[in-house]
N, C-alpha and C. Protein backbone atom coordinates (compact mmCIF):
# COMPACT_ATOMS: atom_id res chain seq x y z
N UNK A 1 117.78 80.55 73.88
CA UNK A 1 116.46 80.66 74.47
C UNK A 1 116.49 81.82 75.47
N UNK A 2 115.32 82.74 75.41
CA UNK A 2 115.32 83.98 76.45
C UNK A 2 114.88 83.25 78.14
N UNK A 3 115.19 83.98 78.88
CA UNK A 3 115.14 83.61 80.00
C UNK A 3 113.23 83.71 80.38
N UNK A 4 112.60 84.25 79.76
CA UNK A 4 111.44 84.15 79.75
C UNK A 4 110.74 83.09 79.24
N UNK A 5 111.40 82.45 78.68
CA UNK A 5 111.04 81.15 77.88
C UNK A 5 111.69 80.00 79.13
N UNK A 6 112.82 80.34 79.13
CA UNK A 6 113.33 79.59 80.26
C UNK A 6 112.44 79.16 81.62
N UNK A 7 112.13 80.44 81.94
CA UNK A 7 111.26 80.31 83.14
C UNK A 7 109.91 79.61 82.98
N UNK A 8 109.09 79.91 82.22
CA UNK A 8 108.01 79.21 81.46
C UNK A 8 108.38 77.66 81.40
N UNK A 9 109.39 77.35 80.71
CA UNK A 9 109.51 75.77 80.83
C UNK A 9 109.93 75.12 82.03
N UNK A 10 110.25 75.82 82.68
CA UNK A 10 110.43 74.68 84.09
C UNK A 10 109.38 75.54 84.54
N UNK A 11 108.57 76.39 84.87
CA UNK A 11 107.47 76.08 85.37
C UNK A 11 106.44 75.22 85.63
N UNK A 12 106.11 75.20 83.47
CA UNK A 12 105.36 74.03 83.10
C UNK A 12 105.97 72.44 84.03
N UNK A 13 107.49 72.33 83.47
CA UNK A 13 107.90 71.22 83.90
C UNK A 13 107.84 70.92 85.74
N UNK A 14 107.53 71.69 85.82
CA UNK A 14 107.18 71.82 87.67
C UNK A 14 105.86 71.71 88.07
N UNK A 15 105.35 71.93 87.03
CA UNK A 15 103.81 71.53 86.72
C UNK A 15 103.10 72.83 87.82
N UNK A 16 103.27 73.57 87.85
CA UNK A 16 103.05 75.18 88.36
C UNK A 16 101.92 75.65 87.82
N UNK A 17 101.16 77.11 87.82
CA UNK A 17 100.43 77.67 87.26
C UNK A 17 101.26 79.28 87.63
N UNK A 18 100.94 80.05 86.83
CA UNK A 18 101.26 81.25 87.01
C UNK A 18 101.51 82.08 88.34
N UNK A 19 100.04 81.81 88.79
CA UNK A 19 99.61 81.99 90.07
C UNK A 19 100.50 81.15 90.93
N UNK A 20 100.75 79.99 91.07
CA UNK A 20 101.31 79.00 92.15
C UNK A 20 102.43 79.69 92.30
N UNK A 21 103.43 79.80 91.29
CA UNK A 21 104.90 80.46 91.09
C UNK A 21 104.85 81.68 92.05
N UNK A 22 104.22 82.75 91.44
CA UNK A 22 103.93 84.18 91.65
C UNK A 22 104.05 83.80 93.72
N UNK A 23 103.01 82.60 93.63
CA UNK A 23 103.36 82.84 95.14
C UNK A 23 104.01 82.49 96.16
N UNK A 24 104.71 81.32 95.50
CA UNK A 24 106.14 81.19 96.10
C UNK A 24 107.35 82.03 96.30
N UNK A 25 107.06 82.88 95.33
CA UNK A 25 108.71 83.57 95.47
C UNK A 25 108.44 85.40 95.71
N UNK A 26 106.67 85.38 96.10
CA UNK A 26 105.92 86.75 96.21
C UNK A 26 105.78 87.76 95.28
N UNK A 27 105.56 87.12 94.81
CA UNK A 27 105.19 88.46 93.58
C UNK A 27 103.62 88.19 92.56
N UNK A 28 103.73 89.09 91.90
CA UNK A 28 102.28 88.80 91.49
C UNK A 28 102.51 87.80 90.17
N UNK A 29 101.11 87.42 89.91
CA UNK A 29 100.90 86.36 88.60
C UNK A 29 101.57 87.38 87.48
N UNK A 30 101.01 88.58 87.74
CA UNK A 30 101.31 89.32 86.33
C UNK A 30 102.66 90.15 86.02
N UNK A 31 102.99 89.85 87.42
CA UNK A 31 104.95 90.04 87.00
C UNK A 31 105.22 88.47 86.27
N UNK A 32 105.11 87.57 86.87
CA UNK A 32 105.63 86.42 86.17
C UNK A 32 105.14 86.09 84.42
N UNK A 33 103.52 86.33 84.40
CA UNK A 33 103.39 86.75 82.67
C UNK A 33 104.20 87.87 81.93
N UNK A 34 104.42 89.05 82.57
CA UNK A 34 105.66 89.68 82.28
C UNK A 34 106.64 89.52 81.83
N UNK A 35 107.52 88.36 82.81
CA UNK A 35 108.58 87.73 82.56
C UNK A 35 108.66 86.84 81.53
N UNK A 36 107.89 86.17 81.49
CA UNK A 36 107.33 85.04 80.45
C UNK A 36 107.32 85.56 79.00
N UNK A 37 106.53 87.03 79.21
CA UNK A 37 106.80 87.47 77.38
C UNK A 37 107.47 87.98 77.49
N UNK A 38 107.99 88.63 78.12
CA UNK A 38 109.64 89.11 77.76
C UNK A 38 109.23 90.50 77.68
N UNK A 39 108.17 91.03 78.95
CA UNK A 39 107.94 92.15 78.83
C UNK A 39 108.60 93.53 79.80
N UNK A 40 109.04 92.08 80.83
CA UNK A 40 110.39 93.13 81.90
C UNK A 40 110.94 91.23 82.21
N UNK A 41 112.32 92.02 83.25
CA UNK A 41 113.05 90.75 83.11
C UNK A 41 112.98 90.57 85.04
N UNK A 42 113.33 89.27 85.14
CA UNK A 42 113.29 89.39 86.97
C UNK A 42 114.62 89.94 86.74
N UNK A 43 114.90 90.58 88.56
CA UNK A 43 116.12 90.55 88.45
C UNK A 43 116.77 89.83 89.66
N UNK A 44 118.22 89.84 89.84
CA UNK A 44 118.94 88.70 90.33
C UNK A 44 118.56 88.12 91.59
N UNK A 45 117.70 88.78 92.49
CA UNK A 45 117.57 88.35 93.38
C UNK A 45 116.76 87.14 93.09
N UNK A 46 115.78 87.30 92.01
CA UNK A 46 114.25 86.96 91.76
C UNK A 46 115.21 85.61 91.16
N UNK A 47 115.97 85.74 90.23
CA UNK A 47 116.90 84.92 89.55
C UNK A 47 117.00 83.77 90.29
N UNK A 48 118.11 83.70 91.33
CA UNK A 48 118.38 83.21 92.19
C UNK A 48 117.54 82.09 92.99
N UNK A 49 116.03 83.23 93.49
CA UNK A 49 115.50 82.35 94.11
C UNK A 49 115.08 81.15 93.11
N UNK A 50 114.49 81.47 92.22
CA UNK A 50 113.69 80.68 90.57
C UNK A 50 114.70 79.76 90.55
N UNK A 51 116.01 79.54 89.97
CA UNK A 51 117.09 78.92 90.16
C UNK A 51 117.02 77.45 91.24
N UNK A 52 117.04 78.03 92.43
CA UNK A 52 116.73 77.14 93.26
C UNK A 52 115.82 76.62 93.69
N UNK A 53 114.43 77.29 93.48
CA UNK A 53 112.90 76.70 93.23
C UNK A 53 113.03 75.50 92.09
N UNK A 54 113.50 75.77 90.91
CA UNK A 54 113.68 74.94 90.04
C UNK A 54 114.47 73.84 89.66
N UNK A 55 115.16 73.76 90.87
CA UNK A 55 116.75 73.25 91.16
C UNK A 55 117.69 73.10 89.56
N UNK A 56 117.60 74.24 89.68
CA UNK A 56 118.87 74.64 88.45
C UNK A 56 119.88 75.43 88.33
N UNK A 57 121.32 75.05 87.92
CA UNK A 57 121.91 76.38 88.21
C UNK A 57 121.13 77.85 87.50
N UNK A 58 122.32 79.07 88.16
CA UNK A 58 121.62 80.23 87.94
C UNK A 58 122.24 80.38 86.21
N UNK A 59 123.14 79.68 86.19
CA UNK A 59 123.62 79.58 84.35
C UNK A 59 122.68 79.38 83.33
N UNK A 60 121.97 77.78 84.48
CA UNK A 60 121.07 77.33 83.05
C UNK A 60 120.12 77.66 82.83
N UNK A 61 119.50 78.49 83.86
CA UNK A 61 118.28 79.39 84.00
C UNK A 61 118.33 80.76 82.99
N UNK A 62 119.53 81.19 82.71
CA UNK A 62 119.82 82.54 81.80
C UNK A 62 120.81 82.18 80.89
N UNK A 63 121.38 80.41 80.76
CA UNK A 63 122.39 80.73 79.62
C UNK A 63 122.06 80.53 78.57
N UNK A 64 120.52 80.49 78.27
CA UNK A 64 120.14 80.71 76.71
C UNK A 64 120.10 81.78 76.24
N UNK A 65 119.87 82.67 77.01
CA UNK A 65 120.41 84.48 76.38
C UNK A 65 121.78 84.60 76.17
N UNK A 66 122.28 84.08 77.13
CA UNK A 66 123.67 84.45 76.64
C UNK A 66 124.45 83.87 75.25
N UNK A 67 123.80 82.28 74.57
CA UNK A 67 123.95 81.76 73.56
C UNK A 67 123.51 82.01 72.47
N UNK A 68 122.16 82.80 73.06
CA UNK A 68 121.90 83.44 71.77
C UNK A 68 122.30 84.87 70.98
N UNK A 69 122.80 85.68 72.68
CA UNK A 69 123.76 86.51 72.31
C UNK A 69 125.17 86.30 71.60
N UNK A 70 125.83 85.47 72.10
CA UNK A 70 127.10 85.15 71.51
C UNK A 70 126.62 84.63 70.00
N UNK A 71 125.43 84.27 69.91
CA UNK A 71 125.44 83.99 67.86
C UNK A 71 124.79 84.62 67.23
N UNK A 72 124.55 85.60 68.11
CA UNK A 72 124.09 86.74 67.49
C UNK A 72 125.30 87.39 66.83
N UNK A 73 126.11 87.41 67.75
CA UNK A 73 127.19 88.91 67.86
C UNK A 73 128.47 87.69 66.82
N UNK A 74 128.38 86.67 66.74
CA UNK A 74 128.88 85.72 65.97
C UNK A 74 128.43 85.73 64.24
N UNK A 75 127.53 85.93 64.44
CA UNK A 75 126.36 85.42 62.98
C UNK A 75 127.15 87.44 62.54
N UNK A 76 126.79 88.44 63.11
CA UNK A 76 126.70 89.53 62.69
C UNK A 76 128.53 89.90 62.38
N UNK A 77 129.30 89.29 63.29
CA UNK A 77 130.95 89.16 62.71
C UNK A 77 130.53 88.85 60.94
N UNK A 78 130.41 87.66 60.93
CA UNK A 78 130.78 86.99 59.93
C UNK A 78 129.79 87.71 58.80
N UNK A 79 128.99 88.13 59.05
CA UNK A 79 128.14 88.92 57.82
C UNK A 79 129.39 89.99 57.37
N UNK A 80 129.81 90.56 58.67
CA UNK A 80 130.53 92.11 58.10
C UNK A 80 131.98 91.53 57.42
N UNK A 81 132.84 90.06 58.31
CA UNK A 81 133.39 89.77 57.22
C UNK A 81 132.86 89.05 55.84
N UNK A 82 132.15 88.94 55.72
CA UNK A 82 131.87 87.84 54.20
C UNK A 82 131.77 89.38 53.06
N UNK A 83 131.04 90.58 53.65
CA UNK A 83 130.70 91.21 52.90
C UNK A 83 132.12 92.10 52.31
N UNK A 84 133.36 92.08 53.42
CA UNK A 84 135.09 92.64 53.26
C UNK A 84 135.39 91.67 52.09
N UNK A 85 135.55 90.35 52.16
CA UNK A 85 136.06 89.24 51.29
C UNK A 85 135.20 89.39 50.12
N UNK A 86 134.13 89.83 49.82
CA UNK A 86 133.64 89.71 48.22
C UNK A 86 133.96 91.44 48.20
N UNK A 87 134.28 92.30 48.72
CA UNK A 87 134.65 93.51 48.47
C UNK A 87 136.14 93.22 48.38
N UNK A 88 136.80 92.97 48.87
CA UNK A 88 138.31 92.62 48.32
C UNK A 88 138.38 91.73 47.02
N UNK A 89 137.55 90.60 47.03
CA UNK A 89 137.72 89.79 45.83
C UNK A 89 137.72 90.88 44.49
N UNK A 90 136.55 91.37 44.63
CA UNK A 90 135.94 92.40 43.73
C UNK A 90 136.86 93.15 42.86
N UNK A 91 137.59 93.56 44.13
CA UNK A 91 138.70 94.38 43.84
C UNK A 91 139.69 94.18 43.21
N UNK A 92 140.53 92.78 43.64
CA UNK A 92 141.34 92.11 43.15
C UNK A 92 141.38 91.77 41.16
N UNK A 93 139.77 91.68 40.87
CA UNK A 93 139.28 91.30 40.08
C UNK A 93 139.74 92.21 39.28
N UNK A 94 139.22 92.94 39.60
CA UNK A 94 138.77 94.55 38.88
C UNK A 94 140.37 94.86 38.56
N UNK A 95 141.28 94.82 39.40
CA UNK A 95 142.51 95.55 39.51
C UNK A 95 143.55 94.77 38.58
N UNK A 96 143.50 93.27 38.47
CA UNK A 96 144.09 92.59 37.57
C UNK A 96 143.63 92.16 36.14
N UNK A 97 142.56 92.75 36.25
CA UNK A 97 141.72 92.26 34.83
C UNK A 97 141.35 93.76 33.71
């Protein structure tokens, strides 16, 4: 999950409005819709505070990017090997037959 999504759901779950958020932690409504689509990202300071507005660590607030990075970069390993192993099989094939 992106951290923009992140933020969005404990908002909601904080029962917030755009506006309410924006003015707790000073910033405008339309940085936080920003954030929300994933059109700029807060950064750590902004992190931090959100974090503890939300009483969550600063992990669980951003560690859905990072999970979805790691299966990203996981999913895209295993493509480049699957595609070596039917290119070796191939080969094998070819070379004994």
């Amino acid at each position: 999950m992106d951290v923009g999504q992140q933020i969005k759901r404990y908002r909601t779950e904080c029962e917030l409005s755009q506006a309410e958020l924006a003015e707790k932690i000073y910033v405008s409504s339309q940085t936080i819709s920003n954030w929300e689509n994933e059109r700029s990202y807060p950064d750590l300071q902004h992190l931090i505070v959100l974090s503890a507005l939300f009483q969550v660590s600063l992990d669980q607030l951003v560690k859905g990017d990072v999970e979805d990075m790691k299966n990203a970069v996981d999913q895209s390993n295993m493509d480049k090997y699957g595609w070596l192993m039917c290119l070796f099989i191939a080969l094998a094939a070819i070379s004994t037959g």
